[in-house]
C-alpha atoms as a PDB file:
ATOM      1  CA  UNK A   1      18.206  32.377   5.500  1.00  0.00           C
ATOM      2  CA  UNK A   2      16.783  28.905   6.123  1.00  0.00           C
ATOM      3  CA  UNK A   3      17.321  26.459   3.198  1.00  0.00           C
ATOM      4  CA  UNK A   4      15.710  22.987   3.463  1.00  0.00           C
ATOM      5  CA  UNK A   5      17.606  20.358   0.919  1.00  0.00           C
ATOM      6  CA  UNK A   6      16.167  17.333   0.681  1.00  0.00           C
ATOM      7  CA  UNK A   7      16.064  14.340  -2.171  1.00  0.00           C
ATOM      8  CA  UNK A   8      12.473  12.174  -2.048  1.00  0.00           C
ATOM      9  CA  UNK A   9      12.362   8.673  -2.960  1.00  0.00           C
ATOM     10  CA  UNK A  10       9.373   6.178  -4.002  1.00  0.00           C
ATOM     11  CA  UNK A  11       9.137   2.724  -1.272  1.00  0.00           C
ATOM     12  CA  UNK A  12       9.571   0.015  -2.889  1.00  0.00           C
ATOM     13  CA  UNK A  13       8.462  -1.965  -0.089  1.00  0.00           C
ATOM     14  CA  UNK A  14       8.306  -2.283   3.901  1.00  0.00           C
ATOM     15  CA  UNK A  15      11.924  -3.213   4.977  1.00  0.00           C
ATOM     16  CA  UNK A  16      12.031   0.407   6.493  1.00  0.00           C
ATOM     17  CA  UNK A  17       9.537  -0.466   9.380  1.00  0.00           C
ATOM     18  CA  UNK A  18      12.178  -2.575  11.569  1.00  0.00           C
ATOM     19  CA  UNK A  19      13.945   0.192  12.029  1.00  0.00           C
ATOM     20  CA  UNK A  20      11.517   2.816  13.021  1.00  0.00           C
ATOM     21  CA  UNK A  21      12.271   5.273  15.972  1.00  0.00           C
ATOM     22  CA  UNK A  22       9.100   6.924  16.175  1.00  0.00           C
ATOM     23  CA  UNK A  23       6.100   7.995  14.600  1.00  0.00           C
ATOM     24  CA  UNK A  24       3.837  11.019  14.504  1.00  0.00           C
ATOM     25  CA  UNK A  25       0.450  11.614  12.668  1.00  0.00           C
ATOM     26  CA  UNK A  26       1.019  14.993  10.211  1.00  0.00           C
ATOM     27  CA  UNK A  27      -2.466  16.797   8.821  1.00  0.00           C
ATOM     28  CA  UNK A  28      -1.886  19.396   7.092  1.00  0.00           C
ATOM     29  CA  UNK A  29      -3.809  22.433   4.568  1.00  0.00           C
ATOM     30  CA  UNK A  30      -2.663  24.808   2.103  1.00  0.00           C
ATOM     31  CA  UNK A  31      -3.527  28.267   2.192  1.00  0.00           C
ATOM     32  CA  UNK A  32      -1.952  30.440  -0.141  1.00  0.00           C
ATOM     33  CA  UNK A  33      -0.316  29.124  -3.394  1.00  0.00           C
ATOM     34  CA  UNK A  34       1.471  30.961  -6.035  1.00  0.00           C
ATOM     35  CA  UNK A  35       4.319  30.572  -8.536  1.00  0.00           C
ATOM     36  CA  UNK A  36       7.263  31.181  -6.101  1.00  0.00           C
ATOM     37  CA  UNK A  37       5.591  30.385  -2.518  1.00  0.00           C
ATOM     38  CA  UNK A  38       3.813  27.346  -0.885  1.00  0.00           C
ATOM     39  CA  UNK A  39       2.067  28.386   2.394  1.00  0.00           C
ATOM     40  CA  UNK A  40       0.961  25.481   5.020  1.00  0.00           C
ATOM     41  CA  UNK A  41      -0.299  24.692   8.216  1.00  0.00           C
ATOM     42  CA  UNK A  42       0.752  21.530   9.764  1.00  0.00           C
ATOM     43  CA  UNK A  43      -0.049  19.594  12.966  1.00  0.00           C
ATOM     44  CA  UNK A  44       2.867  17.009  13.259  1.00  0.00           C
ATOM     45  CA  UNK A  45       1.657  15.105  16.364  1.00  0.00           C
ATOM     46  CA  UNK A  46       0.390  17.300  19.033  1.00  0.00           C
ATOM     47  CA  UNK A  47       2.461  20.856  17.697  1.00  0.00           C
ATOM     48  CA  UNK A  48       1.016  23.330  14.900  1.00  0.00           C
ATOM     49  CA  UNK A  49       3.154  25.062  12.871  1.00  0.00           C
ATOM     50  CA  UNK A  50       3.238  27.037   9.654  1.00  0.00           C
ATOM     51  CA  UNK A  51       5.369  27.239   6.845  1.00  0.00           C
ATOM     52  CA  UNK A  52       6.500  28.855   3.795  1.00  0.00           C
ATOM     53  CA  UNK A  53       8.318  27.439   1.122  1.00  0.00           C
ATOM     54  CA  UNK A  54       9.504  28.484  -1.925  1.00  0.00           C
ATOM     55  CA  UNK A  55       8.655  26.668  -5.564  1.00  0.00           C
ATOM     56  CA  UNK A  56       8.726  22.827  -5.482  1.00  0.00           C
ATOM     57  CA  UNK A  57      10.398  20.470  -8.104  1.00  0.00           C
ATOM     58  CA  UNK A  58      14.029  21.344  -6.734  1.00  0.00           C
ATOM     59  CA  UNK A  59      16.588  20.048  -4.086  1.00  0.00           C
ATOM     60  CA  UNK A  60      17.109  22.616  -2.117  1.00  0.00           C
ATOM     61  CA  UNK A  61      14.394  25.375  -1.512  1.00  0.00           C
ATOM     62  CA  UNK A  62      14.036  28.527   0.938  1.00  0.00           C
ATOM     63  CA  UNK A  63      11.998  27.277   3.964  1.00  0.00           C
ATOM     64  CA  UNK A  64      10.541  29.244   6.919  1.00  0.00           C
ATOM     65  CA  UNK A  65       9.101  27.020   9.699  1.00  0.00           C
ATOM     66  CA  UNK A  66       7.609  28.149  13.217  1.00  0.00           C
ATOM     67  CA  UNK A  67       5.670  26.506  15.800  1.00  0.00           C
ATOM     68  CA  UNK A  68       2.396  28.107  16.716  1.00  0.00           C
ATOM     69  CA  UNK A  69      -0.092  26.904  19.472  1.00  0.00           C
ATOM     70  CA  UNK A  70      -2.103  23.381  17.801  1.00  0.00           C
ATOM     71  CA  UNK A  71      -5.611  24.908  18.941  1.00  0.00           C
ATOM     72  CA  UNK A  72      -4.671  27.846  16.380  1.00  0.00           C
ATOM     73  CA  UNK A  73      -3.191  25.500  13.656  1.00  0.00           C
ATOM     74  CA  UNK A  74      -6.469  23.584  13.573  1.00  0.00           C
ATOM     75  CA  UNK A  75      -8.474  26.897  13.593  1.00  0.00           C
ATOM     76  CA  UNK A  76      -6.401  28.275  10.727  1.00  0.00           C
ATOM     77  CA  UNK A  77      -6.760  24.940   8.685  1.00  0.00           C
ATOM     78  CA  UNK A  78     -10.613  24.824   9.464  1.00  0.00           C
ATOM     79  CA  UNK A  79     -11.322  28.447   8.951  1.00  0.00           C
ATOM     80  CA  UNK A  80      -8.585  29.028   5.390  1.00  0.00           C
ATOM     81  CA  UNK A  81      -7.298  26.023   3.826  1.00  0.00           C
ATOM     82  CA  UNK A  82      -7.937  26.021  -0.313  1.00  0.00           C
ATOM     83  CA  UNK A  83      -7.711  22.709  -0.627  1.00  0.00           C
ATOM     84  CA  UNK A  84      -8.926  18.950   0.800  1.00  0.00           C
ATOM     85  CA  UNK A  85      -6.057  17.853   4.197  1.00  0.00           C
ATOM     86  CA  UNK A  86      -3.058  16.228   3.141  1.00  0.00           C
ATOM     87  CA  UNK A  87      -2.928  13.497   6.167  1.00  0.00           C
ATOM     88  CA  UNK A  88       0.070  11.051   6.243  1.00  0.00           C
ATOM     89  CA  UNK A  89       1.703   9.263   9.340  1.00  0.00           C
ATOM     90  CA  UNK A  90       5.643  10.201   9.183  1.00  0.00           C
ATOM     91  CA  UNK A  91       8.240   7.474  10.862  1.00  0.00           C
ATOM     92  CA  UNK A  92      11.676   8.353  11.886  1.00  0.00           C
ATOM     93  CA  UNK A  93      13.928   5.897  10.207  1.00  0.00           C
ATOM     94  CA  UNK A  94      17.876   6.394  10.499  1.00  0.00           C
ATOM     95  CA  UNK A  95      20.250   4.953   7.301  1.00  0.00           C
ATOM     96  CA  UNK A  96      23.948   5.364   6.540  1.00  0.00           C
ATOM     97  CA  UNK A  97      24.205   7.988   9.676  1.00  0.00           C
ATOM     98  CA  UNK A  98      21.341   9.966   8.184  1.00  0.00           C
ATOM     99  CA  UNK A  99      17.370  10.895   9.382  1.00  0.00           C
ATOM    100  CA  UNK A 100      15.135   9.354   6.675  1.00  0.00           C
ATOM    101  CA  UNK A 101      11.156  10.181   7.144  1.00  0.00           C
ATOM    102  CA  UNK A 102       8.783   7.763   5.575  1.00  0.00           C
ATOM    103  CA  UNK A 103       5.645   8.896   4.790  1.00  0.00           C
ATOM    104  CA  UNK A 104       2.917   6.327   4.760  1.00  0.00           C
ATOM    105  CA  UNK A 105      -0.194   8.780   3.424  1.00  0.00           C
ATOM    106  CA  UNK A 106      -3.892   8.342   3.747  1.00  0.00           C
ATOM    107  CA  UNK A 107      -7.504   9.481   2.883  1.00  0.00           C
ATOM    108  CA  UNK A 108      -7.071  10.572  -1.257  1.00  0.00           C
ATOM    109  CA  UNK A 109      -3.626   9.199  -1.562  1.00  0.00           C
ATOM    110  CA  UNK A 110      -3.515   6.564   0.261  1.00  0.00           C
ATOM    111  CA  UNK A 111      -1.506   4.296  -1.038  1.00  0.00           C
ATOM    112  CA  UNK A 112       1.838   6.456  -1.422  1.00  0.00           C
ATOM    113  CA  UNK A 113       4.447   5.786   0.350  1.00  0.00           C
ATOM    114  CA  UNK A 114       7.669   8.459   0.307  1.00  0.00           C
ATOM    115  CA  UNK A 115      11.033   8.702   1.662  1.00  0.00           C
ATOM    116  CA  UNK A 116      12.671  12.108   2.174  1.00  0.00           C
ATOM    117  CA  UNK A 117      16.208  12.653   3.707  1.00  0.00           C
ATOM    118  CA  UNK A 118      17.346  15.861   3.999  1.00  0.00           C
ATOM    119  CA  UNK A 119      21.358  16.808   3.667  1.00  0.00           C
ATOM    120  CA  UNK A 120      23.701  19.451   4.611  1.00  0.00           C
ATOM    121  CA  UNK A 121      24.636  20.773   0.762  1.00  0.00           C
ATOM    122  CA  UNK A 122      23.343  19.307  -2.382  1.00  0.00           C
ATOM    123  CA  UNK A 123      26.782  17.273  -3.029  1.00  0.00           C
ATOM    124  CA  UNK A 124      26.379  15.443   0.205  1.00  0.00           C
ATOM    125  CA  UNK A 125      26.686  11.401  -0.833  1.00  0.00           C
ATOM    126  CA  UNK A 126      23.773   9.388   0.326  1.00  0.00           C
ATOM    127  CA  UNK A 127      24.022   5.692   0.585  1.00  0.00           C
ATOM    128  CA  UNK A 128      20.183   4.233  -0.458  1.00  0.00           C
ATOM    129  CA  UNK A 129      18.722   1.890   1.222  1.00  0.00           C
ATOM    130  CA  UNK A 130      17.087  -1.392  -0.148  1.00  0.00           C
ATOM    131  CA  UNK A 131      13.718  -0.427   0.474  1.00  0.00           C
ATOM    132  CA  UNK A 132      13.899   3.107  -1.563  1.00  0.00           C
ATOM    133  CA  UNK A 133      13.045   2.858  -5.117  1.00  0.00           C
ATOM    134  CA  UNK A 134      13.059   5.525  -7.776  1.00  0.00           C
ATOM    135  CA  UNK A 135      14.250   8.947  -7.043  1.00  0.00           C
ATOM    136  CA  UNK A 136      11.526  11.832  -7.161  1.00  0.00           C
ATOM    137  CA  UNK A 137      12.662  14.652  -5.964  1.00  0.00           C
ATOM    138  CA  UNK A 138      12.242  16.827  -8.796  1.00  0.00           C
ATOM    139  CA  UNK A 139       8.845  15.476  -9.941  1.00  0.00           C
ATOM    140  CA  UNK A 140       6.836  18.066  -8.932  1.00  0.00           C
ATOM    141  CA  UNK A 141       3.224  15.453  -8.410  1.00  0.00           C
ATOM    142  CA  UNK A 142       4.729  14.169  -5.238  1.00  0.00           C
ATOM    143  CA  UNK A 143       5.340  17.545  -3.743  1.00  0.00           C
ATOM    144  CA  UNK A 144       2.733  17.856  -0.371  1.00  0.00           C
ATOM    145  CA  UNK A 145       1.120  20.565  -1.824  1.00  0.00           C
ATOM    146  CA  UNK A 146       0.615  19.013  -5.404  1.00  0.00           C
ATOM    147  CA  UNK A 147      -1.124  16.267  -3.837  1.00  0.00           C
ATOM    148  CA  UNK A 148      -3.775  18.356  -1.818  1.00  0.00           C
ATOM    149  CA  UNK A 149      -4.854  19.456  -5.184  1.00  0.00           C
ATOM    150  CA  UNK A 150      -4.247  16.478  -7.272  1.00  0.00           C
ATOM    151  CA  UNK A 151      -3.956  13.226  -5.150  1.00  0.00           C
ATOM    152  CA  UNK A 152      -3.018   9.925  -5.805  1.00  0.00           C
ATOM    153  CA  UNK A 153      -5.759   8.352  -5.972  1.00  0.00           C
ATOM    154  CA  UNK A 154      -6.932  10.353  -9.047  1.00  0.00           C
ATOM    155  CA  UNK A 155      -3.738   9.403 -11.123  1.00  0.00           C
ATOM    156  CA  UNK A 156      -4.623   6.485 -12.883  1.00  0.00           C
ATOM    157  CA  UNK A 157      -2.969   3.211 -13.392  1.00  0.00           C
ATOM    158  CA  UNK A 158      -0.473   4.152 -16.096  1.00  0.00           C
ATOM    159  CA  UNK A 159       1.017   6.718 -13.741  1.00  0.00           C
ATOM    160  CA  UNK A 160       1.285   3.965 -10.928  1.00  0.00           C
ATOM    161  CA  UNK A 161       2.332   0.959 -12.871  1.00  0.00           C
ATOM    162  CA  UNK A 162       5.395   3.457 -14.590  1.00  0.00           C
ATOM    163  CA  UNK A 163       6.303   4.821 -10.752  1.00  0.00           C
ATOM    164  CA  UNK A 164       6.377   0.994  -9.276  1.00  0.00           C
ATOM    165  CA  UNK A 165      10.240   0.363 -10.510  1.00  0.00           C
END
């Protein structure tokens, strides 16, 4: 069974960029969303794919991901997504012998900037880098899917000024 564990941090600032690898452009629509499942389409770069993934606000979660022709992953988002894009550009950044992905997002929540890494079992030790600030992996308003529905920009200061440290 695929399992995708992962811990998502807040960017406290832009530190990370010097030691980019590569970048791709990520748009991507929801089209089915219940209590247990999360079902996307994604174009990362120039690849489609869609995914399932079980309910957000944890560390590790049940993940099914497979690559399908882009032409049909824009068709699919034009012709069925519920909800406005969720469009972010996604930079390979390596820390401590692990793959961190920064995502700098745009259009409704621009603004946000998250760093995922994901790990081999929950226990794994991660050493943080300077540039990540508070943990959120198990705040459920920075999930992807969350913020297609409610995004960032809609907030409100409060929110933003209490997620800053």
């Amino acid at each position: 069974m695929a399992v995708e564990i992962e811990r998502k941090f807040l960017v406290r600032n832009d530190d990370w960029r010097q030691h980019v690898l590569g970048s791709a452009l990520i748009r991507q629509g929801y089209f089915c969303r219940t209590p247990l499942l999360r079902a996307r389409i994604r174009i990362y770069g120039d690849k489609g794919f869609i995914t399932l993934k079980s309910e957000p606000g944890t560390r590790t979660r049940h993940e099914f991901e497979y690559e399908i022709p882009q032409a049909d992953a824009v068709e699919i988002i034009r012709r069925f997504s519920i909800e406005p894009l969720v469009t972010k550009t996604r930079h390979d950044v390596n820390h401590g012998g692990l793959s961190w992905a920064v995502d700098v997002f745009t259009g409704a929540n621009d603004g946000l900037v998250l760093a995922e890494v994901e790990l081999e079992h929950e226990d794994q030790p991660v050493a943080l880098p300077d540039w990540v600030g508070k943990e959120v992996t198990g705040d459920r308003r920075y999930g992807n899917s969350n913020l297609a529905r409610f995004p960032f920009s809609t907030w409100g200061g409060e929110v933003l000024l209490a997620d800053a440290s």
